[in-house]
Protein backbone atom coordinates (compact mmCIF):
# COMPACT_ATOMS: atom_id res chain seq x y z
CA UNK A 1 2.25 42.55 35.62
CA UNK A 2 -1.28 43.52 35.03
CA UNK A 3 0.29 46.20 32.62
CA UNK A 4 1.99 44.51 30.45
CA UNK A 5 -0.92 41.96 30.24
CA UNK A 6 -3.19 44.68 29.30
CA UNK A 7 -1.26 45.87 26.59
CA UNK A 8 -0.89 42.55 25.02
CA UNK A 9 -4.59 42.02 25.05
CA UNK A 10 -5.00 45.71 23.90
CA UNK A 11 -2.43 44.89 20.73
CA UNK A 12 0.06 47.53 22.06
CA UNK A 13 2.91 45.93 21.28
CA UNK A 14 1.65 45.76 17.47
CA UNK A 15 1.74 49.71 17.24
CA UNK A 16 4.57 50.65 19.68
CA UNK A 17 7.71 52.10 18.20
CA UNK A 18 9.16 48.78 17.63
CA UNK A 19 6.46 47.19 16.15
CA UNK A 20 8.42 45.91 12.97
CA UNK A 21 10.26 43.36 15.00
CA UNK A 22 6.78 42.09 16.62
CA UNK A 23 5.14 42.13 12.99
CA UNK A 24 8.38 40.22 11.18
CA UNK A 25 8.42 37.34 14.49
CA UNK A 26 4.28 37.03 14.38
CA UNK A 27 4.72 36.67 10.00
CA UNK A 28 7.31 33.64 10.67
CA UNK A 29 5.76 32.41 13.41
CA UNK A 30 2.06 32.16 11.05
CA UNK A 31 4.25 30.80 8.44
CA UNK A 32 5.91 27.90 10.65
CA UNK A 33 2.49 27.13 12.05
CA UNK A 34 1.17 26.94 8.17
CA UNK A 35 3.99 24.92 7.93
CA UNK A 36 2.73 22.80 10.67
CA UNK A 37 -0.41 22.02 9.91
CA UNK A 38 0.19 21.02 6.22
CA UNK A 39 2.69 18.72 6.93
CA UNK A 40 0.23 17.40 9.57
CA UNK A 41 -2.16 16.73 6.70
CA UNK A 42 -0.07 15.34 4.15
CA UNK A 43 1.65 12.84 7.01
CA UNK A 44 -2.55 11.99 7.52
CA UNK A 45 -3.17 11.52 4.13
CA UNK A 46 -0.57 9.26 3.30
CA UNK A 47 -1.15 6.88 6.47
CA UNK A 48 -4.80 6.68 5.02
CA UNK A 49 -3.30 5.95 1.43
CA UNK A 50 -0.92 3.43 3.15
CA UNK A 51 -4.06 1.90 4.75
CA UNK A 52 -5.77 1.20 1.95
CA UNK A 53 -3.04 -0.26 -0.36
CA UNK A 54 -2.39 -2.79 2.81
CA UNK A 55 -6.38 -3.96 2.30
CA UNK A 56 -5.56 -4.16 -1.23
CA UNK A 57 -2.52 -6.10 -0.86
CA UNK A 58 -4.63 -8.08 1.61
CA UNK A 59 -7.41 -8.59 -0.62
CA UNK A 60 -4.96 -9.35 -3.61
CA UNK A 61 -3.20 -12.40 -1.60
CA UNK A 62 -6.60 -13.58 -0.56
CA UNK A 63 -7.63 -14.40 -4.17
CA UNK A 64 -3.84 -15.41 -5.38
CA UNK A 65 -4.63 -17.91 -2.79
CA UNK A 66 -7.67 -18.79 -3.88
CA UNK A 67 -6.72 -19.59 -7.89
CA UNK A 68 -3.04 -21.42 -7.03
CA UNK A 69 -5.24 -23.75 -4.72
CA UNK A 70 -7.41 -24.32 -8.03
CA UNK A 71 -4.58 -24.74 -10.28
CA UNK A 72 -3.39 -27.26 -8.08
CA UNK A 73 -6.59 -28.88 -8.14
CA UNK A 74 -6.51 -29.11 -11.49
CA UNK A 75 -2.57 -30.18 -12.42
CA UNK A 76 -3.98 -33.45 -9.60
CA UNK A 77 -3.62 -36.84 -12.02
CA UNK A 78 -7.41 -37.62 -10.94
CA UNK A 79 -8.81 -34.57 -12.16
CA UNK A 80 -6.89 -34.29 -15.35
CA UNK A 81 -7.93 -38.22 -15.88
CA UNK A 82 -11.43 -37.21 -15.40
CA UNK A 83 -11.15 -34.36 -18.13
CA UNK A 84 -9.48 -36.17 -20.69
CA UNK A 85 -12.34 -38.78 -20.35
CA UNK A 86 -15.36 -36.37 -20.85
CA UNK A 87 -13.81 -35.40 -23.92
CA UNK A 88 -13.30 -39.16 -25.11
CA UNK A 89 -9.54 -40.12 -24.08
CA UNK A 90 -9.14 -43.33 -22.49
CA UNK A 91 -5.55 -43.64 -20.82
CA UNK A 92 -3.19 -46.18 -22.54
CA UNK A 93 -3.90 -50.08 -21.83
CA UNK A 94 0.06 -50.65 -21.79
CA UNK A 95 2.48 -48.65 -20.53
CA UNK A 96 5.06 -46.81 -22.78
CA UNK A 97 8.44 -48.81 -23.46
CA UNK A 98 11.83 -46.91 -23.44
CA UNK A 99 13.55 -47.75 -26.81
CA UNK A 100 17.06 -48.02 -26.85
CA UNK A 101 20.02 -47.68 -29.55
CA UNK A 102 23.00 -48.90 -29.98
CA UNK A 103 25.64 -47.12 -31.69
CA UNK A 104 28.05 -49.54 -33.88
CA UNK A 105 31.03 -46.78 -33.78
């Protein structure tokens, strides 16, 4: 047991005569670890990026909020009334009359 510990610490296995196998399983094994670690990254940077479109989104609602209540505000009778007399319009004194016609067909 101690051996065979000893020559893996020592790097034996590396220059024994079947090395090649050890050298092709420790190149895939570094490449599926690279692998790893930049999908680990990507899958990171994209939860950040998803983060931060969600406070825009947030931020977004907030002030579509914020301008429908003021266009709402502003379609009210009372305000409109008020508008239309700073600018010099005084609502009718009689109401409108529907007019009717009679065909003679």
């Amino acid at each position: 047991m101690k051996k065979g510990l000893l020559d893996i610490l020592k790097g034996k296995f590396l220059v024994s005569g079947d090395a090649p196998k050890n050298w092709l399983f420790l190149l895939f094994a570094s490449f599926l670890a690279a692998a790893m670690i930049s999908s680990s990254h990507n899958a990171d940077k994209k939860v950040h990026e998803i983060a931060e479109l969600n406070e825009e989104v947030r931020a977004l609602r907030s002030e579509f909020v914020v301008y429908r209540r003021q266009l709402q505000q502003q379609k009210l009778e009372s305000s409109l009334r008020n508008s239309i007399v700073e600018r010099g319009l005084l609502p009718a004194a009689h109401p409108p009359q529907k007019i009717k016609v009679k065909s003679t067909r």
